[in-house]
N, C-alpha and C. Protein backbone atom coordinates (compact mmCIF):
# COMPACT_ATOMS: atom_id res chain seq x y z
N UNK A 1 48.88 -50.35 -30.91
CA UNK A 1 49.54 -49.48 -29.94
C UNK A 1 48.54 -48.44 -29.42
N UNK A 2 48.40 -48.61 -28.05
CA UNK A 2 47.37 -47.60 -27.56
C UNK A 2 48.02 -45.87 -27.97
N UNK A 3 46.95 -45.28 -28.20
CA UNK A 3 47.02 -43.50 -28.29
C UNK A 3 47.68 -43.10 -26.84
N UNK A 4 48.51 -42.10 -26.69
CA UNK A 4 48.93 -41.20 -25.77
C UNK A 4 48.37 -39.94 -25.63
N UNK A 5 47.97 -39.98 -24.37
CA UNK A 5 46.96 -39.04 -24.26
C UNK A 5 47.24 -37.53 -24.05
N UNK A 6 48.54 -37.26 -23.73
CA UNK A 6 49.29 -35.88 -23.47
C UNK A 6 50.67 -35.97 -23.95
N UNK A 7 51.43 -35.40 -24.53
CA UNK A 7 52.40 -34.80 -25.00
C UNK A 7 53.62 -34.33 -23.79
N UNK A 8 52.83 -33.24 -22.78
CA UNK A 8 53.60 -32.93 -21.64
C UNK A 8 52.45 -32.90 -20.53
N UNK A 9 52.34 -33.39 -19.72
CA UNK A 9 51.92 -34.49 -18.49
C UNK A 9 51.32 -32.51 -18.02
N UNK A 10 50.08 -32.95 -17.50
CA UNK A 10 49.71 -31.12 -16.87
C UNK A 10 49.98 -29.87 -17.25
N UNK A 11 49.31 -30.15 -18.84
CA UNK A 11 49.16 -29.30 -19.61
C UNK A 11 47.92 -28.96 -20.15
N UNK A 12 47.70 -28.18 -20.66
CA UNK A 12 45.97 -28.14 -21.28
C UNK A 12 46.40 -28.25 -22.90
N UNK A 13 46.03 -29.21 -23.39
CA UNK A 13 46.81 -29.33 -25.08
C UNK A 13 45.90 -29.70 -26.07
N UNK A 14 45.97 -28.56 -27.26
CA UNK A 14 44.90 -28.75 -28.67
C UNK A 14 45.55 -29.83 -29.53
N UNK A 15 44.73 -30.45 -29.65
CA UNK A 15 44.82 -31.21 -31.20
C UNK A 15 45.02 -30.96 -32.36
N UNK A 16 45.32 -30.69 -33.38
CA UNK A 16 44.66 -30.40 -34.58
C UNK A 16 45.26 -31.06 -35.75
N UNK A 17 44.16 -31.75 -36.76
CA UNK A 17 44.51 -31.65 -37.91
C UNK A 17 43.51 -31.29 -39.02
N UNK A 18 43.99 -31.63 -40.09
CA UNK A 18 43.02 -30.94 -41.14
C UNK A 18 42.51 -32.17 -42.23
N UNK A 19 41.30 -32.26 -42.93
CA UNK A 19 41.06 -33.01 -43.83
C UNK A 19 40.93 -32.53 -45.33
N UNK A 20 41.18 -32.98 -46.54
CA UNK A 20 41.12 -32.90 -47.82
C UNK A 20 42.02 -32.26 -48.63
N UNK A 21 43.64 -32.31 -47.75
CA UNK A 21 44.59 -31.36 -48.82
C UNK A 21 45.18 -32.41 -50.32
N UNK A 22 44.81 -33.15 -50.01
CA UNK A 22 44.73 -33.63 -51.41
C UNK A 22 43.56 -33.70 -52.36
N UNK A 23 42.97 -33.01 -52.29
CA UNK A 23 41.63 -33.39 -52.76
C UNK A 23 41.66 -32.18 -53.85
N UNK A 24 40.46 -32.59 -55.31
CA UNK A 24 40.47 -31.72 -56.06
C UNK A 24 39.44 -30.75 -56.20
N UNK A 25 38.70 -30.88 -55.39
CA UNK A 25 37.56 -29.37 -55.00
C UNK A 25 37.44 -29.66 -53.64
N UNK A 26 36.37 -28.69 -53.36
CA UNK A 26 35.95 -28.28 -52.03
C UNK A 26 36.77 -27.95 -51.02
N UNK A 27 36.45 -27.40 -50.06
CA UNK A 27 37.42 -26.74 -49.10
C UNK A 27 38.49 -27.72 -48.34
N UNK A 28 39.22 -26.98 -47.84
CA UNK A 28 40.23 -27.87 -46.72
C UNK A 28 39.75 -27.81 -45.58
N UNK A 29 39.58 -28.65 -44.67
CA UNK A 29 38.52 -28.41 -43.41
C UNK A 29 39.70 -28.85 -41.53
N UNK A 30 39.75 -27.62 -40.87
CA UNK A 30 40.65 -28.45 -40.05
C UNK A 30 39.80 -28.61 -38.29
N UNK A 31 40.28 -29.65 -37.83
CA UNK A 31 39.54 -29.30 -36.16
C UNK A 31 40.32 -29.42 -35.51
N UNK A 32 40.44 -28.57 -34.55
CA UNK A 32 40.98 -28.51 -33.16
C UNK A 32 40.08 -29.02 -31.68
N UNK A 33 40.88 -29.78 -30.98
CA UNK A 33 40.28 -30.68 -29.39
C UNK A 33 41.14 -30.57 -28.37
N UNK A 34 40.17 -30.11 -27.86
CA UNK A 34 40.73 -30.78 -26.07
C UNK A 34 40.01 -31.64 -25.30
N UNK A 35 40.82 -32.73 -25.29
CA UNK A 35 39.92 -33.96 -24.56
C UNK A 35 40.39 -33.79 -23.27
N UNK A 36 39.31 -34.56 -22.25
CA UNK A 36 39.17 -34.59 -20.92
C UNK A 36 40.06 -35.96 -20.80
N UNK A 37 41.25 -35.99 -20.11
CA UNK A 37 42.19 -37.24 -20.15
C UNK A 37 41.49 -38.15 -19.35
N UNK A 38 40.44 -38.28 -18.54
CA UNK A 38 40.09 -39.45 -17.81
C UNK A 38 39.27 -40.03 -18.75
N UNK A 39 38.67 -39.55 -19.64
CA UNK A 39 37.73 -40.50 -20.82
C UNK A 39 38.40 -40.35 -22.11
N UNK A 40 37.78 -41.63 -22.44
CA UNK A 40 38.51 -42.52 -23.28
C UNK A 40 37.55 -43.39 -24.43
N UNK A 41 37.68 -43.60 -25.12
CA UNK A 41 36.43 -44.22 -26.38
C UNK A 41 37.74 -45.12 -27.08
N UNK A 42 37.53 -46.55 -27.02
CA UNK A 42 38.37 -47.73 -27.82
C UNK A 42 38.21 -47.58 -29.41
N UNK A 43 37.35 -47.01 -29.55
CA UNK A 43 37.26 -47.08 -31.27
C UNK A 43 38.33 -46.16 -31.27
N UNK A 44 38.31 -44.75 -31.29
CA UNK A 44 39.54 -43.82 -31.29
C UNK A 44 40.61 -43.95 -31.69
N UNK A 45 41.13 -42.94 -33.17
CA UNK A 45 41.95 -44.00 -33.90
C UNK A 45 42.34 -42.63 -35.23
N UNK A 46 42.99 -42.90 -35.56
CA UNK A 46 43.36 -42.16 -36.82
C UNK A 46 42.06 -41.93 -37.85
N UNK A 47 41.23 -41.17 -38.34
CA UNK A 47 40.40 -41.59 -39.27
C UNK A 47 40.40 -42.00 -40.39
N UNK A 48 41.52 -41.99 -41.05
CA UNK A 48 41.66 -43.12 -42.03
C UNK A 48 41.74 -44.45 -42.00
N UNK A 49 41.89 -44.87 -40.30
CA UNK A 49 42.09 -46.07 -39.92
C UNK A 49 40.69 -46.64 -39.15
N UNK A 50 39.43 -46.04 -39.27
CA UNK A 50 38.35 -46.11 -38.97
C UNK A 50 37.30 -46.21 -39.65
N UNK A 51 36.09 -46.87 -39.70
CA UNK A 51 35.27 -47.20 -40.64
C UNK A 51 34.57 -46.17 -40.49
N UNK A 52 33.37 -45.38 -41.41
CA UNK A 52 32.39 -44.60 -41.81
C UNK A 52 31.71 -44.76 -40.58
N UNK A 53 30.90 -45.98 -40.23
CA UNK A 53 30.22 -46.00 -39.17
C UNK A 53 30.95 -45.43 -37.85
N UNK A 54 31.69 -46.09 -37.90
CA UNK A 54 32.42 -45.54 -36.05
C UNK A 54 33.23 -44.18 -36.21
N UNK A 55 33.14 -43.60 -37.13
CA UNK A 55 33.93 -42.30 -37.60
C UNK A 55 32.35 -41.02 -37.21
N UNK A 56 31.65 -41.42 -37.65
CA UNK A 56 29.52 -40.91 -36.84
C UNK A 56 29.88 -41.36 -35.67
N UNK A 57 30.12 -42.50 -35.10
CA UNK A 57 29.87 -43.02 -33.41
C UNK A 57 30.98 -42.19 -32.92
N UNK A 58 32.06 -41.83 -33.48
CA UNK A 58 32.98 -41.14 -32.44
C UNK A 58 32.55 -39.52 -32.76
N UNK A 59 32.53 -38.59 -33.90
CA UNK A 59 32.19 -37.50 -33.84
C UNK A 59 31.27 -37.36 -32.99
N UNK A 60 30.19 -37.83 -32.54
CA UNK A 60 29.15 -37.53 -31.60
C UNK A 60 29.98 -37.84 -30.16
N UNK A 61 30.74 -38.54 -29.85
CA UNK A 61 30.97 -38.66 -28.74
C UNK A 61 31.94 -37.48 -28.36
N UNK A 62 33.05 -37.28 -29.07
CA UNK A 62 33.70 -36.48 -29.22
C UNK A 62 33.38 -34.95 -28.77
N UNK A 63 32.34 -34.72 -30.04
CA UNK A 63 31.51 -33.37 -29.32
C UNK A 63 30.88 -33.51 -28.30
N UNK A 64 30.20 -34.64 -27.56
CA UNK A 64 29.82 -34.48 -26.24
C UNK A 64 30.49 -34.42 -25.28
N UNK A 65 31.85 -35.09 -25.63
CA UNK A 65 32.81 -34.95 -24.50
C UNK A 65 33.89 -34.59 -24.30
N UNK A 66 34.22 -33.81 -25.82
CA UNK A 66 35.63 -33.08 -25.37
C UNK A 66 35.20 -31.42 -24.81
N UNK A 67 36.50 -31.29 -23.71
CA UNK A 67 36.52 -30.08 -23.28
C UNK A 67 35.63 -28.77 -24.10
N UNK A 68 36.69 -28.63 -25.29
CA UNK A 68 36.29 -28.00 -26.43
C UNK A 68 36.38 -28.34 -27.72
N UNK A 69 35.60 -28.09 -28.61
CA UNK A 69 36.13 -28.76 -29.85
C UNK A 69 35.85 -27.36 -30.84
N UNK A 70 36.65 -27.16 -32.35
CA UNK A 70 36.09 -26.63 -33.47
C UNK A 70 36.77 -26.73 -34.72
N UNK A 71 35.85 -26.21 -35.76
CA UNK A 71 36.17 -26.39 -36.80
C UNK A 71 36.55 -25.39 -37.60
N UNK A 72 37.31 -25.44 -38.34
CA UNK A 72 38.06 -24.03 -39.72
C UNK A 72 38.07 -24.42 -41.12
N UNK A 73 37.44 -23.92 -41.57
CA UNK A 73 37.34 -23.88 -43.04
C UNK A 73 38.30 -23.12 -43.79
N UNK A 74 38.57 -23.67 -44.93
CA UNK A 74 39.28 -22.64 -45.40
C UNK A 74 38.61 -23.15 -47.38
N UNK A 75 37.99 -22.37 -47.80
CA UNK A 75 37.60 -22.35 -49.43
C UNK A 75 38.67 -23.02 -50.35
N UNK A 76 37.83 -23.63 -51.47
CA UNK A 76 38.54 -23.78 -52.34
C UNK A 76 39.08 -22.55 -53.43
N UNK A 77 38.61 -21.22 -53.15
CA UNK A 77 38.95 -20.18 -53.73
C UNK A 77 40.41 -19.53 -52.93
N UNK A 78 40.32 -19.36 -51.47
CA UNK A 78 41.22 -19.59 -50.81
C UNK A 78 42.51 -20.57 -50.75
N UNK A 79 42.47 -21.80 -51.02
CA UNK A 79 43.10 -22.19 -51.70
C UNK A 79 43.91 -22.10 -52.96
N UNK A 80 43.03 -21.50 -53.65
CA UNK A 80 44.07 -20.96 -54.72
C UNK A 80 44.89 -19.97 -54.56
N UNK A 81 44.56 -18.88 -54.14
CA UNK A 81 44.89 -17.71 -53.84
C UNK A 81 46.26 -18.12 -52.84
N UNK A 82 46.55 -18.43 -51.80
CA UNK A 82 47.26 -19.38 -50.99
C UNK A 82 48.57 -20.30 -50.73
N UNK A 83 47.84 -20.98 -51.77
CA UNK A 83 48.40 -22.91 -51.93
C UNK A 83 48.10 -23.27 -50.58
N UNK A 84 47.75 -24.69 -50.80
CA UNK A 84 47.27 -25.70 -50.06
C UNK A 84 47.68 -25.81 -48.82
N UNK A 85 49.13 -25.73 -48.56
CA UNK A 85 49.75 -25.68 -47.09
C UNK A 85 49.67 -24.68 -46.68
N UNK A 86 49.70 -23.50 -47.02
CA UNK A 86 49.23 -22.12 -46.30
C UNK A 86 47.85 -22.19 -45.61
N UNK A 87 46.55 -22.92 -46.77
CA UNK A 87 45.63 -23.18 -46.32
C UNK A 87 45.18 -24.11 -45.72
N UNK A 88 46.22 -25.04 -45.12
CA UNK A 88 45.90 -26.18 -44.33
C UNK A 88 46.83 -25.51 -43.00
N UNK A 89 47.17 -24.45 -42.77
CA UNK A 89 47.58 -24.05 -41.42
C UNK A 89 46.63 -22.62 -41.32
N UNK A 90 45.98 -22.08 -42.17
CA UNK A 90 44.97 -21.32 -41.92
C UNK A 90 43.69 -21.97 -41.52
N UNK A 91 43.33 -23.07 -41.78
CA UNK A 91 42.28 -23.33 -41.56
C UNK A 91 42.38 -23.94 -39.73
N UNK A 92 43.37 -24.30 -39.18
CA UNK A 92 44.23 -25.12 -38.14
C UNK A 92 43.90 -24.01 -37.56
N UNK A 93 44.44 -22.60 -37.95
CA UNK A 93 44.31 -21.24 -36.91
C UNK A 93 43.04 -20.97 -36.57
N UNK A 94 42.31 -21.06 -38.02
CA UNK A 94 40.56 -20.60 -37.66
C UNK A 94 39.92 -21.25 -36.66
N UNK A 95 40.53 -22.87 -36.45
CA UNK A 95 39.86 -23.47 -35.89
C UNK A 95 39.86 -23.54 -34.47
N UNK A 96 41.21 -23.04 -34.01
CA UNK A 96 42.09 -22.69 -32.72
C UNK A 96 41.33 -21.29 -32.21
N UNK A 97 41.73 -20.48 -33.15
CA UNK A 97 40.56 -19.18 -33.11
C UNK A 97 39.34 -19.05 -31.70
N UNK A 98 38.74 -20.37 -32.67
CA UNK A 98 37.21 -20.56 -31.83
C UNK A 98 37.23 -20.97 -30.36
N UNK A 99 38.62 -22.04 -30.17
CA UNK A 99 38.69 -22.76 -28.64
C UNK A 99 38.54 -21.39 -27.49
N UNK A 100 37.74 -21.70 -27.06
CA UNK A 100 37.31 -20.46 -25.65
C UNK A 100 38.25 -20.64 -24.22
N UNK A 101 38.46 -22.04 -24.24
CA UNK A 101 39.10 -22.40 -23.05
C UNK A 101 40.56 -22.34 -23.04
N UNK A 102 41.22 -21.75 -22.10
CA UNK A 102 42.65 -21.31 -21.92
C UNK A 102 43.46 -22.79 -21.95
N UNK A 103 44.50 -22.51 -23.12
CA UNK A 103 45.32 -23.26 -23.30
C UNK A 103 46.75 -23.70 -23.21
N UNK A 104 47.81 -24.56 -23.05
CA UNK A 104 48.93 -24.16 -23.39
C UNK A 104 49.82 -24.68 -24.23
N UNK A 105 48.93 -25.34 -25.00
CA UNK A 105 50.18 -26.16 -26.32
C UNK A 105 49.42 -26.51 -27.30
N UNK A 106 50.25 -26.70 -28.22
CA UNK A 106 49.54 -27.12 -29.77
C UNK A 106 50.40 -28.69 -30.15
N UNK A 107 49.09 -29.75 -30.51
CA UNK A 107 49.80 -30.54 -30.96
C UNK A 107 49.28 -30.26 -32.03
N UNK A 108 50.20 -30.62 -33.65
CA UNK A 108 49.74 -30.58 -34.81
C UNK A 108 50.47 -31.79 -35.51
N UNK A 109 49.19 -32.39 -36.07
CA UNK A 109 49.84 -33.25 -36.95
C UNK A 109 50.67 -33.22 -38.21
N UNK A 110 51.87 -33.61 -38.59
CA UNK A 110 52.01 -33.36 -39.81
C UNK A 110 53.70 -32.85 -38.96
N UNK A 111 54.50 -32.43 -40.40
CA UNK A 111 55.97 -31.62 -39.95
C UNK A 111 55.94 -30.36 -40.01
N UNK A 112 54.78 -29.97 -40.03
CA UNK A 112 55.11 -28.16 -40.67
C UNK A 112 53.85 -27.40 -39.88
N UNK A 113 54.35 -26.22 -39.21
CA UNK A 113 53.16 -25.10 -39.10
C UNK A 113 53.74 -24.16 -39.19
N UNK A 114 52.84 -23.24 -39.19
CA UNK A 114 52.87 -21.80 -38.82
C UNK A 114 52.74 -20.90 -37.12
N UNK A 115 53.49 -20.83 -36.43
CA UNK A 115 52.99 -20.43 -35.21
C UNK A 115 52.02 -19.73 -34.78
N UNK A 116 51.07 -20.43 -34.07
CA UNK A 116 49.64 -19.50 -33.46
C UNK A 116 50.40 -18.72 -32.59
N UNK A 117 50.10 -17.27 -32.79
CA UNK A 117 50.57 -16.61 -31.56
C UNK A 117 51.47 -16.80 -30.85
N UNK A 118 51.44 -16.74 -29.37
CA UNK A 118 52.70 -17.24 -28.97
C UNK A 118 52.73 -18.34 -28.13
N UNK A 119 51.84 -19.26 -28.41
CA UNK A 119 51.28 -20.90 -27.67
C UNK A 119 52.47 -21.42 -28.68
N UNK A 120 53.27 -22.19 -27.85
CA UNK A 120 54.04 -23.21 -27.99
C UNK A 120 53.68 -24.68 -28.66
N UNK A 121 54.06 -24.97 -29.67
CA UNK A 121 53.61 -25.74 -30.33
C UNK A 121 54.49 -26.95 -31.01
N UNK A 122 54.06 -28.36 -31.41
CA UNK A 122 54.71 -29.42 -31.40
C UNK A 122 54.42 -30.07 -32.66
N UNK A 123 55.26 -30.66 -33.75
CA UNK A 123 54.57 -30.92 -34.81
C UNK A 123 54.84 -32.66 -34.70
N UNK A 124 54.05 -33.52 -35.11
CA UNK A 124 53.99 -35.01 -34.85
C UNK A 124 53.71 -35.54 -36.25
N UNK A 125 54.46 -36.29 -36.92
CA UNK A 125 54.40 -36.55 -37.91
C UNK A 125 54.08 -38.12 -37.55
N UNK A 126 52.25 -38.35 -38.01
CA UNK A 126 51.65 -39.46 -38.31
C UNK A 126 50.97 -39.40 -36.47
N UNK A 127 51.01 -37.78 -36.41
CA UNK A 127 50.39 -37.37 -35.16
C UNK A 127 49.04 -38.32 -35.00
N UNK A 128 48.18 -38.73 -35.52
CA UNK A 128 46.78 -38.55 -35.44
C UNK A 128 46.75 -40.14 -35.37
N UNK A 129 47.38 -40.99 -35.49
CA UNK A 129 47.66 -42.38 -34.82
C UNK A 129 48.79 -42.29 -33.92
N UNK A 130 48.76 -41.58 -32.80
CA UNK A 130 49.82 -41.28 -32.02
C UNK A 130 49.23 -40.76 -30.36
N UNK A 131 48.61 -40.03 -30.79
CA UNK A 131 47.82 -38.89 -30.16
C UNK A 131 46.52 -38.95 -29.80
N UNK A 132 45.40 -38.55 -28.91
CA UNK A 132 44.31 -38.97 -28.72
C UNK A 132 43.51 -37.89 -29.36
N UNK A 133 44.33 -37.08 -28.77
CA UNK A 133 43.97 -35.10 -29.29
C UNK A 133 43.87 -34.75 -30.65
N UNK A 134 44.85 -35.57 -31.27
CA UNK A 134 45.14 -35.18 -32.43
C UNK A 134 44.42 -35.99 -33.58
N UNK A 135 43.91 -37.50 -33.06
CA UNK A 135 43.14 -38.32 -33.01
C UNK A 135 41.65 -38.17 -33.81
N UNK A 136 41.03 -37.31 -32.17
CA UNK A 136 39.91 -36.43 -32.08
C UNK A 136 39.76 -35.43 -33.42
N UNK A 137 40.62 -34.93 -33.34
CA UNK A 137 41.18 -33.78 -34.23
C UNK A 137 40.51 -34.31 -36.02
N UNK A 138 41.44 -35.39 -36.01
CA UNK A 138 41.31 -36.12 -37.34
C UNK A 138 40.02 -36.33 -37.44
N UNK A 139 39.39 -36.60 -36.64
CA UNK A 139 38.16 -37.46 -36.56
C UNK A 139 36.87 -36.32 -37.56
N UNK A 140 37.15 -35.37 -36.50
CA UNK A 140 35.91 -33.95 -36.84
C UNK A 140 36.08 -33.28 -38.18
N UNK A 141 37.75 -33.41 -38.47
CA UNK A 141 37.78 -32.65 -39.67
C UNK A 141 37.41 -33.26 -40.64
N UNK A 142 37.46 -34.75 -41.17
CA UNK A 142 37.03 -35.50 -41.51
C UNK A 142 35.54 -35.44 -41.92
N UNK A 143 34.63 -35.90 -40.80
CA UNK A 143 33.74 -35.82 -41.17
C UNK A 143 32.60 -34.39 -40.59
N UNK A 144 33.21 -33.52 -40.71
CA UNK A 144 32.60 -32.28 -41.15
C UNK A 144 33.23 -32.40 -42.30
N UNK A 145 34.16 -32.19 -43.08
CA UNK A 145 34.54 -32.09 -44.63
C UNK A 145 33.62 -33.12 -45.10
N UNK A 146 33.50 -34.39 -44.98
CA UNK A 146 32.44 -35.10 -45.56
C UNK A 146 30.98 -34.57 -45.69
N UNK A 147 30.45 -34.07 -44.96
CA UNK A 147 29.23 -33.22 -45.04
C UNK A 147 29.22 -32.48 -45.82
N UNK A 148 30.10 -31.56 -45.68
CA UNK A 148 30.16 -30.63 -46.56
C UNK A 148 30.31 -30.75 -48.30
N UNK A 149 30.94 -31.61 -48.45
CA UNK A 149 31.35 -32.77 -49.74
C UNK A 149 29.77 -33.46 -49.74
N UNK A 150 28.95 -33.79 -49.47
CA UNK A 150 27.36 -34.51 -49.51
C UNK A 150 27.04 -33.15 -50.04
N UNK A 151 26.32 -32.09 -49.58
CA UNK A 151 25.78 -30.89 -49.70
C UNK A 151 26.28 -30.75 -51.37
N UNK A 152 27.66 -30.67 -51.57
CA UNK A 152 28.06 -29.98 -52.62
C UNK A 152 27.94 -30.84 -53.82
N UNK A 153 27.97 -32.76 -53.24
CA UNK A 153 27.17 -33.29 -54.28
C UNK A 153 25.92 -33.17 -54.64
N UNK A 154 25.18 -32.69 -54.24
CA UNK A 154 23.80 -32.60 -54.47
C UNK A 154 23.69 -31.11 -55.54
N UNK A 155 24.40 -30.90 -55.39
CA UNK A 155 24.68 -29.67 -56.50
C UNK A 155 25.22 -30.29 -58.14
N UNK A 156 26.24 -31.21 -57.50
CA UNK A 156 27.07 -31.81 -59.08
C UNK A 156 27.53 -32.69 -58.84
N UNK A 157 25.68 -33.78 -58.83
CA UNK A 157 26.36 -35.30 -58.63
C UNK A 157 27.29 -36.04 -59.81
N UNK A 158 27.03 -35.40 -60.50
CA UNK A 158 28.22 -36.39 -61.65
C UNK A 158 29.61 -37.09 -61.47
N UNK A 159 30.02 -35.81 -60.38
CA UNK A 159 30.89 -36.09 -59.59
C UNK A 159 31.35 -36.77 -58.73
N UNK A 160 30.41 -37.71 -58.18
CA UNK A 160 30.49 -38.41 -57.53
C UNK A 160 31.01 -37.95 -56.01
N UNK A 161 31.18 -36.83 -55.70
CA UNK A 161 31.56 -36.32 -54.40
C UNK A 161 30.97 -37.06 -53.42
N UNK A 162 30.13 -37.86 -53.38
CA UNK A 162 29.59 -38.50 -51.89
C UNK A 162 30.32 -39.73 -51.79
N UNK A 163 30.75 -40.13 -53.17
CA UNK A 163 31.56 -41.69 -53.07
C UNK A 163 32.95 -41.32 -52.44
N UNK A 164 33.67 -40.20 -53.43
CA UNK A 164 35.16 -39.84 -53.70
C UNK A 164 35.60 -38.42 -52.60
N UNK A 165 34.34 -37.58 -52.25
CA UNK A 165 34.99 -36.72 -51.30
C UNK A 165 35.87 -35.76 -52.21
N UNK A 166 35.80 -35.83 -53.62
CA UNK A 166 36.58 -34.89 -53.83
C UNK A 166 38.05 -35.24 -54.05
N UNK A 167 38.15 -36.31 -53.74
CA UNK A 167 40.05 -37.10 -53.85
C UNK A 167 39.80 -37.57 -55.32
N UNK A 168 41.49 -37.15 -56.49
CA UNK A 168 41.57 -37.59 -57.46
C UNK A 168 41.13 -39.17 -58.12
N UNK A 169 40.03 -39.61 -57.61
CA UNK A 169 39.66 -40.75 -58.68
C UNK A 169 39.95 -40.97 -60.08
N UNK A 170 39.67 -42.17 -60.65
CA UNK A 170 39.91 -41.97 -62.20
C UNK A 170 38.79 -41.90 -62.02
N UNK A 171 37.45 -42.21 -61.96
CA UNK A 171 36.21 -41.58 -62.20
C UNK A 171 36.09 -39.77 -61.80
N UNK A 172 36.42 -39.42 -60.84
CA UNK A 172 36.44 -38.26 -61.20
C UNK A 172 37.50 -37.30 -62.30
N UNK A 173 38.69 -37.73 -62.10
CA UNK A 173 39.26 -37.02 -63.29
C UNK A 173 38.72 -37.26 -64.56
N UNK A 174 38.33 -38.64 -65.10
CA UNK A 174 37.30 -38.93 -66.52
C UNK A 174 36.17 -37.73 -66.76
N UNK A 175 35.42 -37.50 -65.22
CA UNK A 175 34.47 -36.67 -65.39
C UNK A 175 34.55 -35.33 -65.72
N UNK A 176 36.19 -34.98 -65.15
CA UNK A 176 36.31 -33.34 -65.20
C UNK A 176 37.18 -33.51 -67.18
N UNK A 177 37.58 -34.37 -67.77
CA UNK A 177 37.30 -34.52 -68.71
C UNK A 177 36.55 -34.37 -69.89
N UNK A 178 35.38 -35.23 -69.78
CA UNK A 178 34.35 -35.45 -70.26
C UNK A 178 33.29 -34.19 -69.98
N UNK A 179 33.06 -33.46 -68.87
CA UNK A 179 32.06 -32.22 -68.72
C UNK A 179 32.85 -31.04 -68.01
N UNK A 180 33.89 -31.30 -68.13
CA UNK A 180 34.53 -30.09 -67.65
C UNK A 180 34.45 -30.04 -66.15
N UNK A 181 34.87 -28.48 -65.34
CA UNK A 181 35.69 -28.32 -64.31
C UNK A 181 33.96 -27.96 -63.80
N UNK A 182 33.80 -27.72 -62.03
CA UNK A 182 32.63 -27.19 -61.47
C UNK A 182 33.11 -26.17 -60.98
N UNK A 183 32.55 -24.91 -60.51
CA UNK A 183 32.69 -23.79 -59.41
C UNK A 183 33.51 -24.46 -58.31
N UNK A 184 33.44 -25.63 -58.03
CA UNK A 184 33.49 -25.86 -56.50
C UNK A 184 35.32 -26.75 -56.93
N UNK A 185 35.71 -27.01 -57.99
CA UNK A 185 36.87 -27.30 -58.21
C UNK A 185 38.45 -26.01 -58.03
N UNK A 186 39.25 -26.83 -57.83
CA UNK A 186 40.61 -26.19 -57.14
C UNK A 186 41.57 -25.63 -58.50
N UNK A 187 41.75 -24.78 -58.90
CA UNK A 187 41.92 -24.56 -60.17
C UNK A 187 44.17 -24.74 -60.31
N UNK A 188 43.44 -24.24 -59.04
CA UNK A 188 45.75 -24.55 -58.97
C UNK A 188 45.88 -25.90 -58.82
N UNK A 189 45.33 -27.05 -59.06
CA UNK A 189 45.51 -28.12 -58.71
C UNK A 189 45.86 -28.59 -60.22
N UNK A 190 46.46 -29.77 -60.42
CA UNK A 190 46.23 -30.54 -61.79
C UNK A 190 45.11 -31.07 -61.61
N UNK A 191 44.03 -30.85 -62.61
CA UNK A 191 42.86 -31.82 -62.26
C UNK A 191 42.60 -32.72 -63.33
N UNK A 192 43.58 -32.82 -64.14
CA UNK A 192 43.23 -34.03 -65.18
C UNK A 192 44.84 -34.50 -65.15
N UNK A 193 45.16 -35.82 -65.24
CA UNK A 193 46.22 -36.37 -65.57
C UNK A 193 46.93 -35.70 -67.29
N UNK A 194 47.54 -35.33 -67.55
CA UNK A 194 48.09 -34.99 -68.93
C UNK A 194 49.72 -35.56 -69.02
């Protein structure tokens, strides 16, 4: 089923979703887009529904050709402090934050936000195979959180963070087992099966 490219027909409309709220360290990472509706990229696709390779081939295209694009972080210390859904619509704001270009709607993936200000906003549940925006969205948060997850393996490869990203594996829960928890782990989370 092809993506839909607008929500409400002559509108200027953000994307956003977020990557790693299930995950047991590292931050929650979210991006916000505005794509130019006359272009179009066929790979474009949910990013879980996209391979590694074309998930690189579209982030680059993406940033070259959407209107605006950005990204929001939000800590795994933040996260605690928080909980996870607070910090998966904080990081959505940070990332909205950054868009420079005048807007007038929010698509967000998922059933739940928090209202930005007073931009009118739409929640799409399984938005990001739906949506082109939201799409986009998936795409960046994704793999900027993956980067960021590389970096932090190189700190504590044991972990395997470049394979797992940080998502409950049984290799990673064995590990937080066997050598214990890292700095960069989510402490409000269960991180060992018991």
């Amino acid at each position: 089923m092809a993506l839909k490219k607008f929500f409400i027909k002559d509108k200027i409309e953000v994307g956003c979703d977020e990557a790693g709220r299930g995950c047991l360290a590292g931050p929650v990472v979210a991006a916000a887009v505005i794509l130019q509706a006359e272009k179009s990229n066929t790979l474009l696709n949910d990013s879980k529904q996209v391979s590694k390779k074309n998930r690189e081939e579209l982030r680059t295209w993406i940033e070259e050709n959407a209107i605006a694009w950005a990204i929001g972080i939000v800590s795994h210390k933040e996260i605690d402090q928080i909980n996870i859904l607070n910090a998966s619509f904080l990081a959505m704001h940070r990332a909205i934050d950054q868009i420079k270009v005048k807007f007038d709607h929010l698509l967000i993936d998922g059933n739940r936000f928090n209202p930005y200000k007073e931009v009118r906003h739409h929640c799409v549940i399984k938005g990001d195979s739906k949506y082109t925006s939201i799409a986009a969205a998936s795409i960046l948060a994704k793999t900027h959180r993956d980067e960021i997850m590389l970096q932090l393996d190189r700190e504590y490869p044991e972990y395997q963070w470049k394979k797992n990203q940080g998502y409950p594996t049984k290799h990673h829960r064995d590990t937080i087992i066997n050598l214990g928890i890292s700095p960069y782990h989510r402490m409000s989370f269960r991180l060992i099966n018991s």
